[in-house]
PDB file of N, CA and C in Angstrom:
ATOM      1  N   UNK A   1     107.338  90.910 117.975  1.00  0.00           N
ATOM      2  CA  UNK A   1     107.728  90.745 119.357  1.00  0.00           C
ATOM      3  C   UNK A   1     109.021  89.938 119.461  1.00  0.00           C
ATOM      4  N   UNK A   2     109.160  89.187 118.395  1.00  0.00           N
ATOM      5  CA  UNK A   2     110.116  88.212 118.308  1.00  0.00           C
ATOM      6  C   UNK A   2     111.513  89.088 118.361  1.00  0.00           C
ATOM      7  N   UNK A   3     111.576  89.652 117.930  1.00  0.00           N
ATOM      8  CA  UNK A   3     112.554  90.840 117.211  1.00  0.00           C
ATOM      9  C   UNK A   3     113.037  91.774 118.260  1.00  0.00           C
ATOM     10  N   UNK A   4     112.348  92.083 119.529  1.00  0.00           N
ATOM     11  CA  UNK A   4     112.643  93.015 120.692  1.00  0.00           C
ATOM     12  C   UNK A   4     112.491  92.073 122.023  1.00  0.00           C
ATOM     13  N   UNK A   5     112.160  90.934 121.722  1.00  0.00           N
ATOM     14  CA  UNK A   5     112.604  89.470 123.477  1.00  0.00           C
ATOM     15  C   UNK A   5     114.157  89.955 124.336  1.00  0.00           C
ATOM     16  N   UNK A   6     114.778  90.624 123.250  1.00  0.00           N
ATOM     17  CA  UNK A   6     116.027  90.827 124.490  1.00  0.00           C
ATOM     18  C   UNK A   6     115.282  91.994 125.218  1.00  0.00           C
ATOM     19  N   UNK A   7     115.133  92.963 124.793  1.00  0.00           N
ATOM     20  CA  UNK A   7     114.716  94.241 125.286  1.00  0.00           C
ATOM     21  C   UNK A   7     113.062  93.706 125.902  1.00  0.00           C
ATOM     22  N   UNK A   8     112.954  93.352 125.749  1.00  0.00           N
ATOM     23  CA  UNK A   8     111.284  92.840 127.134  1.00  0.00           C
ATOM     24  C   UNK A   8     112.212  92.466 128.415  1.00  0.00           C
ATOM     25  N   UNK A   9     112.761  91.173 127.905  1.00  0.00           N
ATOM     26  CA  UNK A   9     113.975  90.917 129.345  1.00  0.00           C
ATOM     27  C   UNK A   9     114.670  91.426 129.957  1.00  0.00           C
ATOM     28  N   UNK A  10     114.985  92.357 129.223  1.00  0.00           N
ATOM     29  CA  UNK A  10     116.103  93.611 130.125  1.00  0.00           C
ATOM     30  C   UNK A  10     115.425  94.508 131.047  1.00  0.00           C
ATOM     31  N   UNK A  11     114.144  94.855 130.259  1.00  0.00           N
ATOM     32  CA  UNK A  11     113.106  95.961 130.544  1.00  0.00           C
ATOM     33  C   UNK A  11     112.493  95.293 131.991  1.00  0.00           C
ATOM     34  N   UNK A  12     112.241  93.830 131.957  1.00  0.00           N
ATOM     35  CA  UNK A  12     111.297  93.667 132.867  1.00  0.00           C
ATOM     36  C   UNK A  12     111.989  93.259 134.346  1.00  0.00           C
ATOM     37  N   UNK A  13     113.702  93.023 133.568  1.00  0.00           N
ATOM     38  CA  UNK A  13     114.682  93.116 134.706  1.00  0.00           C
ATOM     39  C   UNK A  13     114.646  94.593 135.347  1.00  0.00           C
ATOM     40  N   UNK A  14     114.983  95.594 134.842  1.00  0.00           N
ATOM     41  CA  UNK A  14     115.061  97.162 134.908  1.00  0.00           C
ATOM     42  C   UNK A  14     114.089  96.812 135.807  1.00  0.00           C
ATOM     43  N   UNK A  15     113.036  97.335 135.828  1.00  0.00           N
ATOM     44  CA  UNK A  15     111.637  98.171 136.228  1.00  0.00           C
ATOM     45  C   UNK A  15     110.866  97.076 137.647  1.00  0.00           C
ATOM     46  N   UNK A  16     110.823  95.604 137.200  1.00  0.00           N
ATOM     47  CA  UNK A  16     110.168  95.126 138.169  1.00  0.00           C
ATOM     48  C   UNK A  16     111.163  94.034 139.093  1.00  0.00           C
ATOM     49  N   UNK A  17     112.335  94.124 138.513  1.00  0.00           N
ATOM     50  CA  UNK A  17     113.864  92.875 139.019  1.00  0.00           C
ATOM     51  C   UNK A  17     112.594  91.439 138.886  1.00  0.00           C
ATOM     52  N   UNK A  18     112.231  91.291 137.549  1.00  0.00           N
ATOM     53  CA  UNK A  18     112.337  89.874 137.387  1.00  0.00           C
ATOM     54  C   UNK A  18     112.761  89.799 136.137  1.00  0.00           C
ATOM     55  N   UNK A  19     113.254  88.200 136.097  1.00  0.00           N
ATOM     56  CA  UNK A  19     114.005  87.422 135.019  1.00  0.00           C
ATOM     57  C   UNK A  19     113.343  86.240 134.749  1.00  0.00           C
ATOM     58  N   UNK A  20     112.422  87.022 133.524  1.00  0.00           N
ATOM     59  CA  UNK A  20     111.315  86.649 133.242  1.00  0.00           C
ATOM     60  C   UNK A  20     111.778  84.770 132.717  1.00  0.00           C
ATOM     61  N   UNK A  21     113.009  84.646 132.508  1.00  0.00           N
ATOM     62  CA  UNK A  21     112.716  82.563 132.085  1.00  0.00           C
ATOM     63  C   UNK A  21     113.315  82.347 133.177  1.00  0.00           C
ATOM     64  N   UNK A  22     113.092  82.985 134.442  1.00  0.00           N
ATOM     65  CA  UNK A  22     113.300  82.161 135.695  1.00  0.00           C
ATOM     66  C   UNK A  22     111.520  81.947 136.097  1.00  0.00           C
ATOM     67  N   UNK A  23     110.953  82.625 135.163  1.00  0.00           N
ATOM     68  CA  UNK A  23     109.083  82.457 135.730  1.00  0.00           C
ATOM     69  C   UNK A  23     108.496  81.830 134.473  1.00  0.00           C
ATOM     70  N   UNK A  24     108.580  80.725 134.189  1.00  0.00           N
ATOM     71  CA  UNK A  24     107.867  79.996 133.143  1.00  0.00           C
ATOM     72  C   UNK A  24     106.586  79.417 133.169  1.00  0.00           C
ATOM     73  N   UNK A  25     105.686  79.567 134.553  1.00  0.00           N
ATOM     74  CA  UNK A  25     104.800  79.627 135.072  1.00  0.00           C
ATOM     75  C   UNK A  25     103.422  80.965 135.282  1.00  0.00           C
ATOM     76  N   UNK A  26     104.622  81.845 134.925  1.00  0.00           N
ATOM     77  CA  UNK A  26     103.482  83.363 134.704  1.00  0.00           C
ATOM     78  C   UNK A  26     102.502  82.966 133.833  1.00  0.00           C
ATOM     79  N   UNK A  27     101.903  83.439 134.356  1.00  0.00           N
ATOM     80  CA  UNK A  27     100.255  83.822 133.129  1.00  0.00           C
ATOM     81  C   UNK A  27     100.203  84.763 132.025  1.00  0.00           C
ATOM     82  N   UNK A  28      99.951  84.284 130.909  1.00  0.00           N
ATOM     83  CA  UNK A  28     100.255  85.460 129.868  1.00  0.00           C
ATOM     84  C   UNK A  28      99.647  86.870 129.894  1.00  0.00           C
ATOM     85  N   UNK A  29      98.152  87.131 130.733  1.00  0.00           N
ATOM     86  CA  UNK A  29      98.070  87.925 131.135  1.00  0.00           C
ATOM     87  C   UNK A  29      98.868  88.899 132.004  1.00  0.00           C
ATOM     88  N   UNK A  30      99.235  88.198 133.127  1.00  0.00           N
ATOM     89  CA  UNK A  30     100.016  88.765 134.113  1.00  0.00           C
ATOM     90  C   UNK A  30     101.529  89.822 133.277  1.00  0.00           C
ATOM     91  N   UNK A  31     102.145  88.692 132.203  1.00  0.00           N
ATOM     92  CA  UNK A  31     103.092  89.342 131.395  1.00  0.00           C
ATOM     93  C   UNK A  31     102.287  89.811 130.614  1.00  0.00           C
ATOM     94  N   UNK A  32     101.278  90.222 129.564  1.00  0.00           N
ATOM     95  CA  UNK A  32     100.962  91.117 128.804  1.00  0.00           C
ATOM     96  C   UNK A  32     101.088  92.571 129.371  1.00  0.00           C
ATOM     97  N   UNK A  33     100.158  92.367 131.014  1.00  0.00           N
ATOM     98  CA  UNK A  33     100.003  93.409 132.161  1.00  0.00           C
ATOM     99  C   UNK A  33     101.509  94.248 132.599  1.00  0.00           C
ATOM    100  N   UNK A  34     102.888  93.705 132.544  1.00  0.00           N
ATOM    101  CA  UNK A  34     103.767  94.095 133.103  1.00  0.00           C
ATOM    102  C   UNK A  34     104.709  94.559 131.985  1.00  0.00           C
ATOM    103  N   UNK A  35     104.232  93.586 130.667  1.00  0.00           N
ATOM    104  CA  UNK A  35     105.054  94.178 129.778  1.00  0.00           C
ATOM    105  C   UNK A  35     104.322  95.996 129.034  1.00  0.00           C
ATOM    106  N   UNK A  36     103.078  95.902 129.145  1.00  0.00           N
ATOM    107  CA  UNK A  36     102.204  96.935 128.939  1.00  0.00           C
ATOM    108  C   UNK A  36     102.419  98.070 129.758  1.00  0.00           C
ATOM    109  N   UNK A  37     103.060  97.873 130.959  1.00  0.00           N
ATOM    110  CA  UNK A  37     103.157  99.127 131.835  1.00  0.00           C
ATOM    111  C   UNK A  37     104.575  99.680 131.909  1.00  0.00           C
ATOM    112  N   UNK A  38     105.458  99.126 131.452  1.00  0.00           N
ATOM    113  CA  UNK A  38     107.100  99.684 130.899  1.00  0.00           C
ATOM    114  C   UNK A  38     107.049 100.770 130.911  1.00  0.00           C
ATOM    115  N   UNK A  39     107.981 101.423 131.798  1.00  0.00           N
ATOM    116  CA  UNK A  39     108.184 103.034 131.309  1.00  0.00           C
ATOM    117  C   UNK A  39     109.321 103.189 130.551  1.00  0.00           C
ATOM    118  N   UNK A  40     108.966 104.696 129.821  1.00  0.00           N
ATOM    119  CA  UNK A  40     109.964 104.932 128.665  1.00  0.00           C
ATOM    120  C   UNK A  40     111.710 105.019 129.184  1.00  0.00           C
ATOM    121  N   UNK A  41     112.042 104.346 130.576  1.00  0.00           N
ATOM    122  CA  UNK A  41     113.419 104.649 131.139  1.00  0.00           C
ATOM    123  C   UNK A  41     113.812 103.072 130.832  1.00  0.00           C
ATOM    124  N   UNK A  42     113.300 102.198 130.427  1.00  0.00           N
ATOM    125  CA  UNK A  42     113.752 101.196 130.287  1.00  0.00           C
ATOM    126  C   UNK A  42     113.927 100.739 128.934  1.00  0.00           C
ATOM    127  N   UNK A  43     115.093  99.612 128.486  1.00  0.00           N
ATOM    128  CA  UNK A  43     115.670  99.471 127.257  1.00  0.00           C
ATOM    129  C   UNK A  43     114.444  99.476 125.892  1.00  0.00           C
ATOM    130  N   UNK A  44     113.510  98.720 126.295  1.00  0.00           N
ATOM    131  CA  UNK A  44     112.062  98.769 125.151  1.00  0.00           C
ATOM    132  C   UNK A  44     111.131 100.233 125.154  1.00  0.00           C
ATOM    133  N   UNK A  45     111.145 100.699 126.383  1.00  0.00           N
ATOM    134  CA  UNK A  45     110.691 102.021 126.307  1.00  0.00           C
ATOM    135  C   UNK A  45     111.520 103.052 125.783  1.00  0.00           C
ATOM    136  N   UNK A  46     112.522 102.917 125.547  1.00  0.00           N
ATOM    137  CA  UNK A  46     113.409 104.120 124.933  1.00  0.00           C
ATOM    138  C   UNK A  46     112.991 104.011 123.257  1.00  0.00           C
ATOM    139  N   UNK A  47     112.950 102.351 123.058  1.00  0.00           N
ATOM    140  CA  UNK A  47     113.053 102.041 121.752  1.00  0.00           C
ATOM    141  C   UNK A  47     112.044 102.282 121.080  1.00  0.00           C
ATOM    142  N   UNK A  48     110.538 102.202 121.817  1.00  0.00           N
ATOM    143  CA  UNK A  48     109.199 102.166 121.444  1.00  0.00           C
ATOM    144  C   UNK A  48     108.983 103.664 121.222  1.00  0.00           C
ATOM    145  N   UNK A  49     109.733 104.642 122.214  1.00  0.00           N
ATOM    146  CA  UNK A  49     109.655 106.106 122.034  1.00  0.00           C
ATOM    147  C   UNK A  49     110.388 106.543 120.744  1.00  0.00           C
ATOM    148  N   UNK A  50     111.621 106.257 120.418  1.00  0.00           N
ATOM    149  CA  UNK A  50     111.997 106.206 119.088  1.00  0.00           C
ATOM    150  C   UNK A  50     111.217 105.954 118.023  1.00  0.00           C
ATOM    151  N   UNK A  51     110.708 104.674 118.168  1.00  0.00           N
ATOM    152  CA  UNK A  51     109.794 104.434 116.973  1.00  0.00           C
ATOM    153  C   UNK A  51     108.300 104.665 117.263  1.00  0.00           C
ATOM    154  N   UNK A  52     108.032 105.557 117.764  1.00  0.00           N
ATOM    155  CA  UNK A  52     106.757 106.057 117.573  1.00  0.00           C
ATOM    156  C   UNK A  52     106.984 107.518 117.392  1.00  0.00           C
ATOM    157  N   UNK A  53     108.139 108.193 117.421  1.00  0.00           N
ATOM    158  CA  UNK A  53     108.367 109.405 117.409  1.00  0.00           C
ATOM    159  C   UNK A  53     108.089 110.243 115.818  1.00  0.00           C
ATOM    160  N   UNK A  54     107.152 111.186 115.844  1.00  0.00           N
ATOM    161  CA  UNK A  54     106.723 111.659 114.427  1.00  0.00           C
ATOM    162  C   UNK A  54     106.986 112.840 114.196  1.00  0.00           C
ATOM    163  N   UNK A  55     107.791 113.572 114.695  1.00  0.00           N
ATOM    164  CA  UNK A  55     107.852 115.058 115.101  1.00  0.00           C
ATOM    165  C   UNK A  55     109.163 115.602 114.525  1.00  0.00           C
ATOM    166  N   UNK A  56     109.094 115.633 113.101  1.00  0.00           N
ATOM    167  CA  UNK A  56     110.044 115.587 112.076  1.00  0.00           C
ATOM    168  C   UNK A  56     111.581 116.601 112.662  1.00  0.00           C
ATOM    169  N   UNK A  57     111.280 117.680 113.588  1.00  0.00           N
ATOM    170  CA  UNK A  57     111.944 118.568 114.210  1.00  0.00           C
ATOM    171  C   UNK A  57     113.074 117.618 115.211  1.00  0.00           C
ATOM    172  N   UNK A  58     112.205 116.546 116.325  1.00  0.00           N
ATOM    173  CA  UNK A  58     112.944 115.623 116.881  1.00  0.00           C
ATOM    174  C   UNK A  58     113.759 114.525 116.117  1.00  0.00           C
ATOM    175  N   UNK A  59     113.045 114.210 115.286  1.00  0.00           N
ATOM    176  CA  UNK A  59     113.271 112.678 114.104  1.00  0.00           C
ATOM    177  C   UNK A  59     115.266 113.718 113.147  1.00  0.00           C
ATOM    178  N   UNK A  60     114.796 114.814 113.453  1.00  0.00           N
ATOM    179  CA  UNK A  60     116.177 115.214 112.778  1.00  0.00           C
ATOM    180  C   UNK A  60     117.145 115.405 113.295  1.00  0.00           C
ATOM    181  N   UNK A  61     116.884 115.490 114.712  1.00  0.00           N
ATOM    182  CA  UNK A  61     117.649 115.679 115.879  1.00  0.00           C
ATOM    183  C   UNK A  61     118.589 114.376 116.619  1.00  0.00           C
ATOM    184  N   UNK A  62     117.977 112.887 115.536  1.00  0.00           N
ATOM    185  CA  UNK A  62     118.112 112.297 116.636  1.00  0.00           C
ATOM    186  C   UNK A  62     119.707 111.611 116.439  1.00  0.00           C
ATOM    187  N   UNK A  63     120.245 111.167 117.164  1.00  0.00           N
ATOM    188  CA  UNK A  63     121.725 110.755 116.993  1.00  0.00           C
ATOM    189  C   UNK A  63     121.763 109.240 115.621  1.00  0.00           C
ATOM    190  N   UNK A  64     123.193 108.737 115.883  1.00  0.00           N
ATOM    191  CA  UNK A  64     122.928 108.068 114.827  1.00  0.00           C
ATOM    192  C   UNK A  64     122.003 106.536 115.246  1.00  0.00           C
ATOM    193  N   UNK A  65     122.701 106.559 116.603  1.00  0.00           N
ATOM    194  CA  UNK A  65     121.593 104.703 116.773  1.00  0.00           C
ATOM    195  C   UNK A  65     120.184 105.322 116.981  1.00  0.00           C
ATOM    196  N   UNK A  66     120.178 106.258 117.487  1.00  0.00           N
ATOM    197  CA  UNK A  66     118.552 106.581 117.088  1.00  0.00           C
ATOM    198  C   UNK A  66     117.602 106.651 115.535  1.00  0.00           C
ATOM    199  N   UNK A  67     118.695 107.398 115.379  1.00  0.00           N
ATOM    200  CA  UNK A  67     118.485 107.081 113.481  1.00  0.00           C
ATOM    201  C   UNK A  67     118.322 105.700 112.765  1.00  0.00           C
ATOM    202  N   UNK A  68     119.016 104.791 113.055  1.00  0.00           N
ATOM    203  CA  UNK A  68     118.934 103.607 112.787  1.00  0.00           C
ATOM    204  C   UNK A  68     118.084 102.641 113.241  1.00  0.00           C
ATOM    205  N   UNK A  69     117.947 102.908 114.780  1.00  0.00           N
ATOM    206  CA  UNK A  69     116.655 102.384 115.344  1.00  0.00           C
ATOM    207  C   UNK A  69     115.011 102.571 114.466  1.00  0.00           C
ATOM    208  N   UNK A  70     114.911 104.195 114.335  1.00  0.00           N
ATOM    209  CA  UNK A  70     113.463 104.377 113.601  1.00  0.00           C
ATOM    210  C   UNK A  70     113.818 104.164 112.218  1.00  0.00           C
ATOM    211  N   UNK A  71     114.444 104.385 111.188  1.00  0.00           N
ATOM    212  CA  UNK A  71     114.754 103.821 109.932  1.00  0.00           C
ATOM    213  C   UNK A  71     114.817 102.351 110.024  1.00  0.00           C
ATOM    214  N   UNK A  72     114.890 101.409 110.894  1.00  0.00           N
ATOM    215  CA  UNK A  72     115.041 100.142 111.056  1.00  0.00           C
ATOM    216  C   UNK A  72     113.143  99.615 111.181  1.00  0.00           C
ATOM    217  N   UNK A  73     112.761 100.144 111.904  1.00  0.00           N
ATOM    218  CA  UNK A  73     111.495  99.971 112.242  1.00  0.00           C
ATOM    219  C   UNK A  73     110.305 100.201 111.076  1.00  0.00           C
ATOM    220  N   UNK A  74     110.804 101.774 111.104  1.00  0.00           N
ATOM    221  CA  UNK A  74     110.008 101.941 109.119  1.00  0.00           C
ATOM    222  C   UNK A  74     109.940 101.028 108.403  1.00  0.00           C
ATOM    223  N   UNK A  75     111.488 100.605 108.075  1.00  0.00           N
ATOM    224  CA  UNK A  75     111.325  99.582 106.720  1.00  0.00           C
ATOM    225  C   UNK A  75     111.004  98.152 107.200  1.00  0.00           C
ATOM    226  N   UNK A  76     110.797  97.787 108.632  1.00  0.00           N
ATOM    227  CA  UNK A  76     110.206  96.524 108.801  1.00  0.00           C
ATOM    228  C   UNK A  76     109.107  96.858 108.573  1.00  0.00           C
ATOM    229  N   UNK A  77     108.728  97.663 108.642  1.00  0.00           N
ATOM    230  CA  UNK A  77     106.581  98.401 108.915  1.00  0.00           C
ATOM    231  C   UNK A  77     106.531  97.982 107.215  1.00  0.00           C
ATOM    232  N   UNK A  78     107.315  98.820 106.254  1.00  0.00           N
ATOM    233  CA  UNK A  78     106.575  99.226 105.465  1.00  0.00           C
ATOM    234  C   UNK A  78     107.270  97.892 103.993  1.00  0.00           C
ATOM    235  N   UNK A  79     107.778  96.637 104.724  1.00  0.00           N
ATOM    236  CA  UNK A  79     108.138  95.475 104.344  1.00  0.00           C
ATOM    237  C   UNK A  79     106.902  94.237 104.779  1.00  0.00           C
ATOM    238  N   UNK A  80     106.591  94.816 105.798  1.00  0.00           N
ATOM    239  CA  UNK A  80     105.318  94.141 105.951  1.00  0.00           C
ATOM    240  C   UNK A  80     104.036  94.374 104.987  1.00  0.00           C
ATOM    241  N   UNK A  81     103.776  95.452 105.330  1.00  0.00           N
ATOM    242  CA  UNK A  81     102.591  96.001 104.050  1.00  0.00           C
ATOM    243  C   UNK A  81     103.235  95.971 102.845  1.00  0.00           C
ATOM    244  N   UNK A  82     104.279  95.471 102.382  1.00  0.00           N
ATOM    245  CA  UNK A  82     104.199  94.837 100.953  1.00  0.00           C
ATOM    246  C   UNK A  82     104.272  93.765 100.939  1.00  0.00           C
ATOM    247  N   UNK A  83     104.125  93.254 101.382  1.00  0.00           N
ATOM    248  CA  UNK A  83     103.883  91.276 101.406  1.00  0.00           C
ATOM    249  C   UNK A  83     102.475  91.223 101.700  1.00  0.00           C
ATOM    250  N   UNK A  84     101.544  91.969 102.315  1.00  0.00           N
ATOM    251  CA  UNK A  84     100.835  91.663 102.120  1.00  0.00           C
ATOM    252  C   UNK A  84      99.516  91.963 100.440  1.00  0.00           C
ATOM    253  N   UNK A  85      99.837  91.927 100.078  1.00  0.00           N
ATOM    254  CA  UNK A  85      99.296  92.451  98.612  1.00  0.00           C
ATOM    255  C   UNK A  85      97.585  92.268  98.440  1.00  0.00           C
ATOM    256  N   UNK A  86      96.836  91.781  99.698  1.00  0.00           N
ATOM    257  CA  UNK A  86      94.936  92.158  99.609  1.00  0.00           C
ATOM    258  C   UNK A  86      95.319  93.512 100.339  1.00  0.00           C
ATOM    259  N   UNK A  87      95.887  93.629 101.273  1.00  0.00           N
ATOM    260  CA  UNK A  87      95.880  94.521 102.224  1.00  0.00           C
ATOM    261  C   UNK A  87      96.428  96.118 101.478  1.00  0.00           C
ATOM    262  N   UNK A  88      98.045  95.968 100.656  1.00  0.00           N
ATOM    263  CA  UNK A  88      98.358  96.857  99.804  1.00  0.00           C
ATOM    264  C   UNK A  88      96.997  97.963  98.793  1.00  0.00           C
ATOM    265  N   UNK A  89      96.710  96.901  98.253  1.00  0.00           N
ATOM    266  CA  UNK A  89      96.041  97.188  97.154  1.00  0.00           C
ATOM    267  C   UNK A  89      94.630  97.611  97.773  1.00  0.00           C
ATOM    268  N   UNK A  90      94.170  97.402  98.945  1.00  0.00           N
ATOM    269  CA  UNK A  90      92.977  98.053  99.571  1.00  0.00           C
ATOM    270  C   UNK A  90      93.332  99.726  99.958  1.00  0.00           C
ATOM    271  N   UNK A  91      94.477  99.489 100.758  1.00  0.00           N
ATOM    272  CA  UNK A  91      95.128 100.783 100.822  1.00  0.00           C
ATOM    273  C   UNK A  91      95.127 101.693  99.701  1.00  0.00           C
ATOM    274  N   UNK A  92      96.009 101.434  98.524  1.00  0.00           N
ATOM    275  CA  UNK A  92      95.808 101.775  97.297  1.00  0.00           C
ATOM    276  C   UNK A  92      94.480 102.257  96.720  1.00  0.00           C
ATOM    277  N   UNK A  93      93.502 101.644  96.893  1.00  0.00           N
ATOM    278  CA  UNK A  93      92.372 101.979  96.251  1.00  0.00           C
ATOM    279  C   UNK A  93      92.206 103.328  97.203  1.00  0.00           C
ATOM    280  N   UNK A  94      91.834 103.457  98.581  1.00  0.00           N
ATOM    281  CA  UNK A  94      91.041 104.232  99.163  1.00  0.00           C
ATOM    282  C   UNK A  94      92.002 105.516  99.160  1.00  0.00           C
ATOM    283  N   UNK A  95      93.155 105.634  99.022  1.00  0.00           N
ATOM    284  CA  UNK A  95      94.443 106.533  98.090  1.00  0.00           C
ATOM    285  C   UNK A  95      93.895 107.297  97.066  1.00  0.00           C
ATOM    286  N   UNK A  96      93.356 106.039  95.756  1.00  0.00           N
ATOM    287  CA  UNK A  96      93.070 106.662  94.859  1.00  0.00           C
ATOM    288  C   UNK A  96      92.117 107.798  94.848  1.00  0.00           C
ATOM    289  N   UNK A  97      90.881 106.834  95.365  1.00  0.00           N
ATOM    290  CA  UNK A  97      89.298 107.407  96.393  1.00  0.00           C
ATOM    291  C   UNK A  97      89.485 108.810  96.574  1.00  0.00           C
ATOM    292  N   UNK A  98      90.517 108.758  97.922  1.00  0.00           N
ATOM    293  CA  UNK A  98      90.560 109.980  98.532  1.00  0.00           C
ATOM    294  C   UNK A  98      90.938 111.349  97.441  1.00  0.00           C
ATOM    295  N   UNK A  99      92.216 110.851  96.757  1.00  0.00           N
ATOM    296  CA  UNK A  99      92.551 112.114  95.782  1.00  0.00           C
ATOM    297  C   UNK A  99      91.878 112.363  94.764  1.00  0.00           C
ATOM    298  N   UNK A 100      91.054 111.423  94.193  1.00  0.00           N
ATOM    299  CA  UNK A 100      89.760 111.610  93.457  1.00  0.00           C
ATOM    300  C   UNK A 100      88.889 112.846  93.849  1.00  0.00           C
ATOM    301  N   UNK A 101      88.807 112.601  95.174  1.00  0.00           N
ATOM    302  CA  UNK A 101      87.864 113.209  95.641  1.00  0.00           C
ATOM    303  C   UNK A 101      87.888 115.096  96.154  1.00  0.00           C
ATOM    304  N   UNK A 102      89.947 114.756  96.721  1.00  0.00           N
ATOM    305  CA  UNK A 102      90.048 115.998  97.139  1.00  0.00           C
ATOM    306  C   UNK A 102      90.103 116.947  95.536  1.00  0.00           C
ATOM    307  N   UNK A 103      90.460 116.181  94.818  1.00  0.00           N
ATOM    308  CA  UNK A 103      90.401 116.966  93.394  1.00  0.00           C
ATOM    309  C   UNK A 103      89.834 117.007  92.493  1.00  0.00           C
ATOM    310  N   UNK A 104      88.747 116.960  92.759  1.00  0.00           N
ATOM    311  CA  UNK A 104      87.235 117.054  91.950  1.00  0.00           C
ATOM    312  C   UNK A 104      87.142 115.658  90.935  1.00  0.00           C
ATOM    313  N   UNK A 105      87.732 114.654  91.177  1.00  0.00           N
ATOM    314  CA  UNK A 105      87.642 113.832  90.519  1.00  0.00           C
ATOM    315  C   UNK A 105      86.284 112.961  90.702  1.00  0.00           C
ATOM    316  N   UNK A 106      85.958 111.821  89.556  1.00  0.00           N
ATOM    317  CA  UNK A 106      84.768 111.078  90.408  1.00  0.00           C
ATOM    318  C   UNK A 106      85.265 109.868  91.202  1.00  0.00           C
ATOM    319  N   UNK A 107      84.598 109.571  91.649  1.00  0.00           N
ATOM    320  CA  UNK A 107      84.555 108.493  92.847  1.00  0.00           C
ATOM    321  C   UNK A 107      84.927 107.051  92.062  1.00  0.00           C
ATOM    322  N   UNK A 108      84.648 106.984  91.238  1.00  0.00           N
ATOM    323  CA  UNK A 108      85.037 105.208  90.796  1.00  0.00           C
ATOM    324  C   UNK A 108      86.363 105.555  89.759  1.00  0.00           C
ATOM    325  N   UNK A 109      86.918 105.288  90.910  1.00  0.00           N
ATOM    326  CA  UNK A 109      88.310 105.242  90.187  1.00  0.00           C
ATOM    327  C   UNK A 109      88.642 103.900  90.417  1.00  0.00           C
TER     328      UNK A 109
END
């Protein structure tokens, strides 16, 4: 979240005209609630649509800051799940599991 605070602020300027550290008094609910309802026309909704976009046909289509946007996001995603190394290696196993399994292998791998 730390990483997209400009784009919440812009967004929540866009869509509802507030400026959100003129309200340091909101309830975190109230902002969970307003930041949760963003539509995709505003600066975090464009970005969140980018990086959730899986549709290899669009993903090839997309210009270059779009390109950079979801390639930016990937390798934070997939920089995270390597630092975590219980979490990696659980993944890993149920990997193994699975192709074990789709290929007649046995189960204790």
């Amino acid at each position: 979240m730390r990483e997209d605070w400009p784009l919440i602020e812009a967004s929540l300027a866009k869509q509802y005209g507030i400026r959100i550290r003129q309200h340091g008094d909101m309830p975190w609910e109230e902002f969970c609630t307003l930041v949760s309802g963003l539509m995709s026309d505003t600066p975090l909704g464009s970005v969140v649509t980018i990086r959730a976009e899986n549709d290899p046909k669009v993903i090839k289509g997309f210009n270059a800051d779009q390109k950079r946007i979801y390639n930016g996001w990937r390798k934070r995603r997939a920089e995270r799940k390597l630092d975590d190394q219980v979490k990696l290696n659980q993944e890993m196993q149920a990997l193994e599991t699975a192709m074990a399994r789709m290929f007649g292998g046995g189960v204790d791998v």
